[in-house]
N, C-alpha and C. Protein backbone atom coordinates (compact mmCIF):
# COMPACT_ATOMS: atom_id res chain seq x y z
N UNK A 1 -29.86 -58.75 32.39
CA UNK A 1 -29.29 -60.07 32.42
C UNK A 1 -29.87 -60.88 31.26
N UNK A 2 -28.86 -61.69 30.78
CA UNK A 2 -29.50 -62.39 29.30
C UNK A 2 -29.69 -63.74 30.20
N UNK A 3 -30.32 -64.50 29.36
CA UNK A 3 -30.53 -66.32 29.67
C UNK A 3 -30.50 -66.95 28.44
N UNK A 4 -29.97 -68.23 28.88
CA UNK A 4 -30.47 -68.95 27.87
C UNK A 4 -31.34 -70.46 28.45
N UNK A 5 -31.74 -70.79 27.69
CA UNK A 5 -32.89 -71.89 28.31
C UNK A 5 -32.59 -73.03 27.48
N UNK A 6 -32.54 -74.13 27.99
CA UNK A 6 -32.90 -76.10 27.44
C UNK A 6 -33.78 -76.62 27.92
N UNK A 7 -34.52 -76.95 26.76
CA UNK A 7 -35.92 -78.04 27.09
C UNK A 7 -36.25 -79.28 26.76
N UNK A 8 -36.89 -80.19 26.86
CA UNK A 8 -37.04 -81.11 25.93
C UNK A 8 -38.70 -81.25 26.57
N UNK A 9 -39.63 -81.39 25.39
CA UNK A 9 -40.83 -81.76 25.47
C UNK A 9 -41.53 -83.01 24.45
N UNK A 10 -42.04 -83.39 25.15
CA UNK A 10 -42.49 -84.99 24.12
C UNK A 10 -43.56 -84.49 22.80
N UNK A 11 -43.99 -82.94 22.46
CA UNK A 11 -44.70 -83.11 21.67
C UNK A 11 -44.67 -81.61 21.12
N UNK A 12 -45.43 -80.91 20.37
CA UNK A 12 -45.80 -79.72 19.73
C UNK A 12 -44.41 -78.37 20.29
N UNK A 13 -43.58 -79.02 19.88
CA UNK A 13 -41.83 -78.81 19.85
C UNK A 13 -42.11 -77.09 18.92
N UNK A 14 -42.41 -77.15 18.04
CA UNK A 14 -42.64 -76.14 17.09
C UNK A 14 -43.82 -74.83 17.41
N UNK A 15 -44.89 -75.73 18.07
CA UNK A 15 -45.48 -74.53 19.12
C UNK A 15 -45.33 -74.31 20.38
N UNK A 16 -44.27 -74.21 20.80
CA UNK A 16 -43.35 -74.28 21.82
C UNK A 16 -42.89 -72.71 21.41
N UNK A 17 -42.00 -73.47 20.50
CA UNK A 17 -41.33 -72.06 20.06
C UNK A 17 -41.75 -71.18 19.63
N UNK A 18 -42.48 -71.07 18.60
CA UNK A 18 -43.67 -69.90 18.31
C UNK A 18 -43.81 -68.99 19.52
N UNK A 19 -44.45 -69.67 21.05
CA UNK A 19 -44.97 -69.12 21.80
C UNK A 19 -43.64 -68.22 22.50
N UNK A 20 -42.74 -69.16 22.35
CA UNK A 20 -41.73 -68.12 22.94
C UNK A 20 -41.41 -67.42 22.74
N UNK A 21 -40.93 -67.16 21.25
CA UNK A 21 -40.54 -66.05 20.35
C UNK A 21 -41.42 -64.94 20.39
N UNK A 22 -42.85 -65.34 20.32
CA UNK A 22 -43.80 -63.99 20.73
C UNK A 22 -43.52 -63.73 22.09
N UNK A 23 -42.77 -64.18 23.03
CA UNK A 23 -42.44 -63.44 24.29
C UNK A 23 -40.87 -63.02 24.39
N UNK A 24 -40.02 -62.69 22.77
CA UNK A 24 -39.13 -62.36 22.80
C UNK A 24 -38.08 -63.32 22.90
N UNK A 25 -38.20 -64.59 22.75
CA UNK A 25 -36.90 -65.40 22.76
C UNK A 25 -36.25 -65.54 21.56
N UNK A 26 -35.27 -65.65 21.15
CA UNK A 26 -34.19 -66.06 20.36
C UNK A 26 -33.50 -67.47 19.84
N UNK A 27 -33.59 -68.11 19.04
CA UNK A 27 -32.78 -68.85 18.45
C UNK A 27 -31.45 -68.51 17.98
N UNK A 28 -31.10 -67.68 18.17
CA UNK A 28 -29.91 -67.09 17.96
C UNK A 28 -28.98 -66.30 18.97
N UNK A 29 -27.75 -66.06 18.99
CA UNK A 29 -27.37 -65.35 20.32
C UNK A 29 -26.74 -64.07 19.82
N UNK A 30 -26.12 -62.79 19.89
CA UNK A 30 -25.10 -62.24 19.03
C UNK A 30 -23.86 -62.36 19.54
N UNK A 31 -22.81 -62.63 18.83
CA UNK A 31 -21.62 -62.98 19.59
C UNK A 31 -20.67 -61.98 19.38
N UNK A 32 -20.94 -61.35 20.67
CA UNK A 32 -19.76 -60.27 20.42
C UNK A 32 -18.71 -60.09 21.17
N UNK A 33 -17.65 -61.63 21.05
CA UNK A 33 -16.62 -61.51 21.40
C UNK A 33 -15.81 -62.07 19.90
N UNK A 34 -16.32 -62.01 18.73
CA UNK A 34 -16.40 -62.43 17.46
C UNK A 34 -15.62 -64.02 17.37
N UNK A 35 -15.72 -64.57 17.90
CA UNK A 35 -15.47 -65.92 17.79
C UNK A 35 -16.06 -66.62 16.75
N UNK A 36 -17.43 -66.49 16.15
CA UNK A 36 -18.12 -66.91 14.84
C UNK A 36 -18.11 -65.98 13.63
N UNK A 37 -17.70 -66.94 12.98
CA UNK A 37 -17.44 -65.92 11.08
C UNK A 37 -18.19 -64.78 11.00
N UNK A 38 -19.32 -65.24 11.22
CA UNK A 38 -20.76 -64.37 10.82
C UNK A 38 -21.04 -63.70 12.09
N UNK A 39 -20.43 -63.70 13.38
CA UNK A 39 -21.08 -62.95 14.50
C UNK A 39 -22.44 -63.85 15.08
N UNK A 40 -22.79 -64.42 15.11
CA UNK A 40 -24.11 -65.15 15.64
C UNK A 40 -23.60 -66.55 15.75
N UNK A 41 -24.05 -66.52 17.02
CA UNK A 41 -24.42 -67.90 18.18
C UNK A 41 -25.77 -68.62 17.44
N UNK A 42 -26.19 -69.90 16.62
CA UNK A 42 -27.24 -70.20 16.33
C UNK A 42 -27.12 -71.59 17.50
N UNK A 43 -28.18 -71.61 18.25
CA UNK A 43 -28.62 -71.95 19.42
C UNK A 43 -29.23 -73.60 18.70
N UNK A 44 -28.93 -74.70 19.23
CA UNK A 44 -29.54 -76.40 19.14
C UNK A 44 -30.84 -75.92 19.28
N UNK A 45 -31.24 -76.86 18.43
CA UNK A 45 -33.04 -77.05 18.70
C UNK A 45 -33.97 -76.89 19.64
N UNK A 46 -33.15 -77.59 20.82
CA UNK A 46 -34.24 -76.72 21.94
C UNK A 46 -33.63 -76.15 22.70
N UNK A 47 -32.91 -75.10 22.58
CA UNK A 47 -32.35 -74.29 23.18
C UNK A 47 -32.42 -72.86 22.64
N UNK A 48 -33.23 -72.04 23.73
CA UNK A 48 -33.16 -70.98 23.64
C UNK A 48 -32.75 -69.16 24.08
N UNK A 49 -32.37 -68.41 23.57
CA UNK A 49 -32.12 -67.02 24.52
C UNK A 49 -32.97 -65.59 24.53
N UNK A 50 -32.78 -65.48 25.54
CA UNK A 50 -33.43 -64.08 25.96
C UNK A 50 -32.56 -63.08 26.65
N UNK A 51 -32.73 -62.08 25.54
CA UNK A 51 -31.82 -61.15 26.35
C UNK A 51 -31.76 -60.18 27.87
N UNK A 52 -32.92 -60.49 28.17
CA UNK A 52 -33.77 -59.28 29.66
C UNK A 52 -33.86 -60.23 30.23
N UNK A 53 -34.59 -61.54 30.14
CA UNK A 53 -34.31 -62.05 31.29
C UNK A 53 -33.60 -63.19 32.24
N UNK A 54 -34.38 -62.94 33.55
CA UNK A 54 -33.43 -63.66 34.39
C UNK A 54 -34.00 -65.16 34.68
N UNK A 55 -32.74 -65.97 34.42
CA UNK A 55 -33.27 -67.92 34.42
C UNK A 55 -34.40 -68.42 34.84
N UNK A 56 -35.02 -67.86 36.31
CA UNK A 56 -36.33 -67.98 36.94
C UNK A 56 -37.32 -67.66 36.16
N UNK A 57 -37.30 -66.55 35.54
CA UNK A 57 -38.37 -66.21 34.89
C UNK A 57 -38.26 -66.82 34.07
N UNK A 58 -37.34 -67.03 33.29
CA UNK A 58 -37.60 -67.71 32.14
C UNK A 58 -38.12 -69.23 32.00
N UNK A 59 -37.47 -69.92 33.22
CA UNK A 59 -38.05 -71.45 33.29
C UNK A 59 -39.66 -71.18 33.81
N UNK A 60 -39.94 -70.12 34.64
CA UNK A 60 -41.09 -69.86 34.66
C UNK A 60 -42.64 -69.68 33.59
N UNK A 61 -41.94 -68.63 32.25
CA UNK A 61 -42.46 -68.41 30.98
C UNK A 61 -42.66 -69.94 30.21
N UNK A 62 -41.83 -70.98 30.15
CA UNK A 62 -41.70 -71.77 29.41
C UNK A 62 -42.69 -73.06 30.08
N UNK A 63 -42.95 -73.12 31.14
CA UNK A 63 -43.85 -74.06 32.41
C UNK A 63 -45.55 -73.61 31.95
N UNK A 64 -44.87 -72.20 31.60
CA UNK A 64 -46.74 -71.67 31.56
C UNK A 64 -46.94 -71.83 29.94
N UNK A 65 -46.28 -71.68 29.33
CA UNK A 65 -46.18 -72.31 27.89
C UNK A 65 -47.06 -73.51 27.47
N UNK A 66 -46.03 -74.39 28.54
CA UNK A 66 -46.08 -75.79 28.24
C UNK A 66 -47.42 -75.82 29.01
N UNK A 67 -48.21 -75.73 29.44
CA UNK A 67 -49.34 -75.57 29.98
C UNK A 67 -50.43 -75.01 29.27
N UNK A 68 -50.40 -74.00 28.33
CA UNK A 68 -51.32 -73.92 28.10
C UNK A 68 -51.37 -74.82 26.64
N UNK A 69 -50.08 -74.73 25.96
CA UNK A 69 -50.21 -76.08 25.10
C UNK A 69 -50.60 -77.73 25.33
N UNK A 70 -50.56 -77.88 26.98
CA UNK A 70 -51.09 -79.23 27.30
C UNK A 70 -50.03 -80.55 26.87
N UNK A 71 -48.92 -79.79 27.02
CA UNK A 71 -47.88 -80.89 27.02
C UNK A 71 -46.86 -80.73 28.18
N UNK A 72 -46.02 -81.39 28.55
CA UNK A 72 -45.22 -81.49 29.62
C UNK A 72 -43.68 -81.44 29.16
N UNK A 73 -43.59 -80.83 30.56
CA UNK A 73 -41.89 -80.10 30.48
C UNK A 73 -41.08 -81.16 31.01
N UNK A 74 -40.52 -81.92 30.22
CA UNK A 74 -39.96 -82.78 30.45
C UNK A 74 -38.42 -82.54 31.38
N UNK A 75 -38.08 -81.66 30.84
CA UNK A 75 -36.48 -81.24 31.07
C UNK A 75 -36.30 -79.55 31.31
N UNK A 76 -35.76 -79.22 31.98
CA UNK A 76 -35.73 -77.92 31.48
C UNK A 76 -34.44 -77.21 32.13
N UNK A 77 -33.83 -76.75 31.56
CA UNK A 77 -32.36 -75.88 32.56
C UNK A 77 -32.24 -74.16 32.04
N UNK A 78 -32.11 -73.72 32.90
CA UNK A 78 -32.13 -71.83 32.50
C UNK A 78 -30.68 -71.55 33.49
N UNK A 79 -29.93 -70.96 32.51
CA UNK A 79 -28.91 -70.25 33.32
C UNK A 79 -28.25 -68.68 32.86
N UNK A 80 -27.85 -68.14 33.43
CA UNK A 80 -27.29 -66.88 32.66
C UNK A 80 -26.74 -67.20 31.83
N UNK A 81 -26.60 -66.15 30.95
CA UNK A 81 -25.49 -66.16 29.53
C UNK A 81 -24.41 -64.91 29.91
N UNK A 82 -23.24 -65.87 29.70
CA UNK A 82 -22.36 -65.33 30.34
C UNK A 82 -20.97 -65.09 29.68
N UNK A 83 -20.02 -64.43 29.98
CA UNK A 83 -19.23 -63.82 29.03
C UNK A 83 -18.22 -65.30 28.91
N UNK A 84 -17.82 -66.31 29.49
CA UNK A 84 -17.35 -67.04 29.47
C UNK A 84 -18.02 -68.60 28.52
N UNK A 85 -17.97 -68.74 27.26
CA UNK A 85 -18.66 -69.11 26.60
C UNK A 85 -17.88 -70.48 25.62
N UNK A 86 -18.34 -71.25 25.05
CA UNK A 86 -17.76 -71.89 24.13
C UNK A 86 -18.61 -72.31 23.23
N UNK A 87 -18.52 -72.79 21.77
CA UNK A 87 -19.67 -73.16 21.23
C UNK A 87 -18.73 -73.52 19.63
N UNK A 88 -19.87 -74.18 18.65
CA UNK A 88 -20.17 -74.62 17.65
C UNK A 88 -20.93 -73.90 16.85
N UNK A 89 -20.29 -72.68 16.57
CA UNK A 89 -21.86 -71.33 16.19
C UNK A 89 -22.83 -72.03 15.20
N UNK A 90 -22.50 -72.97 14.45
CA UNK A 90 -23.42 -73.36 13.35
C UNK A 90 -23.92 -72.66 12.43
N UNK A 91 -25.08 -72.99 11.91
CA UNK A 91 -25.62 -72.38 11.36
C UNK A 91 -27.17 -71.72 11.36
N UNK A 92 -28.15 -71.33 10.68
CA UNK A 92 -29.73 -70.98 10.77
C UNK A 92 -30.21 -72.53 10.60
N UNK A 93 -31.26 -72.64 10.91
CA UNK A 93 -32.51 -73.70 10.74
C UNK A 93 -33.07 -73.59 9.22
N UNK A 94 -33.39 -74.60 8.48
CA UNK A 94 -33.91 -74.25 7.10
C UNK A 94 -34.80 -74.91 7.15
């Protein structure tokens, strides 16, 4: 099961992500129902995907995150990623 995750945190936004990415998350999605030029879903700022797991865990991973960075999870939503989709593929982060 893939997920994708939304957060919003009041501070160290950038080691946030770091930490996630070393637990396999994605800023990116692959889109393979080719709806984007380039094939890739590039995911809003705080929004992220994982392909293995499931929403629980993942809002779970991101709580313990935000914990040991010592900032607070302000917001957070995890739901499957699912074949029924719409989007703005965008582009990479520079």
């Amino acid at each position: 099961m893939s997920t994708i995750i939304i957060y919003d945190v009041p501070s160290k936004h950038k080691e946030l992500k770091e930490a996630l990415f070393k637990l396999g998350y994605k800023d990116e999605i692959p889109d393979t129902s080719r709806a984007c030029r380039n094939g890739i879903i590039y995911c809003p700022n705080t929004t992220l995907y994982h392909p293995t797991k499931d929403p629980s865990s993942a809002r779970d991973e991101v709580k313990i995150e935000c914990q040991k960075l010592k900032i607070s999870l302000d917001r957070c939503v995890s739901t499957q990623w699912g074949p029924n989709w719409s989007a703005v593929c965008g582009g990479p982060f520079k």
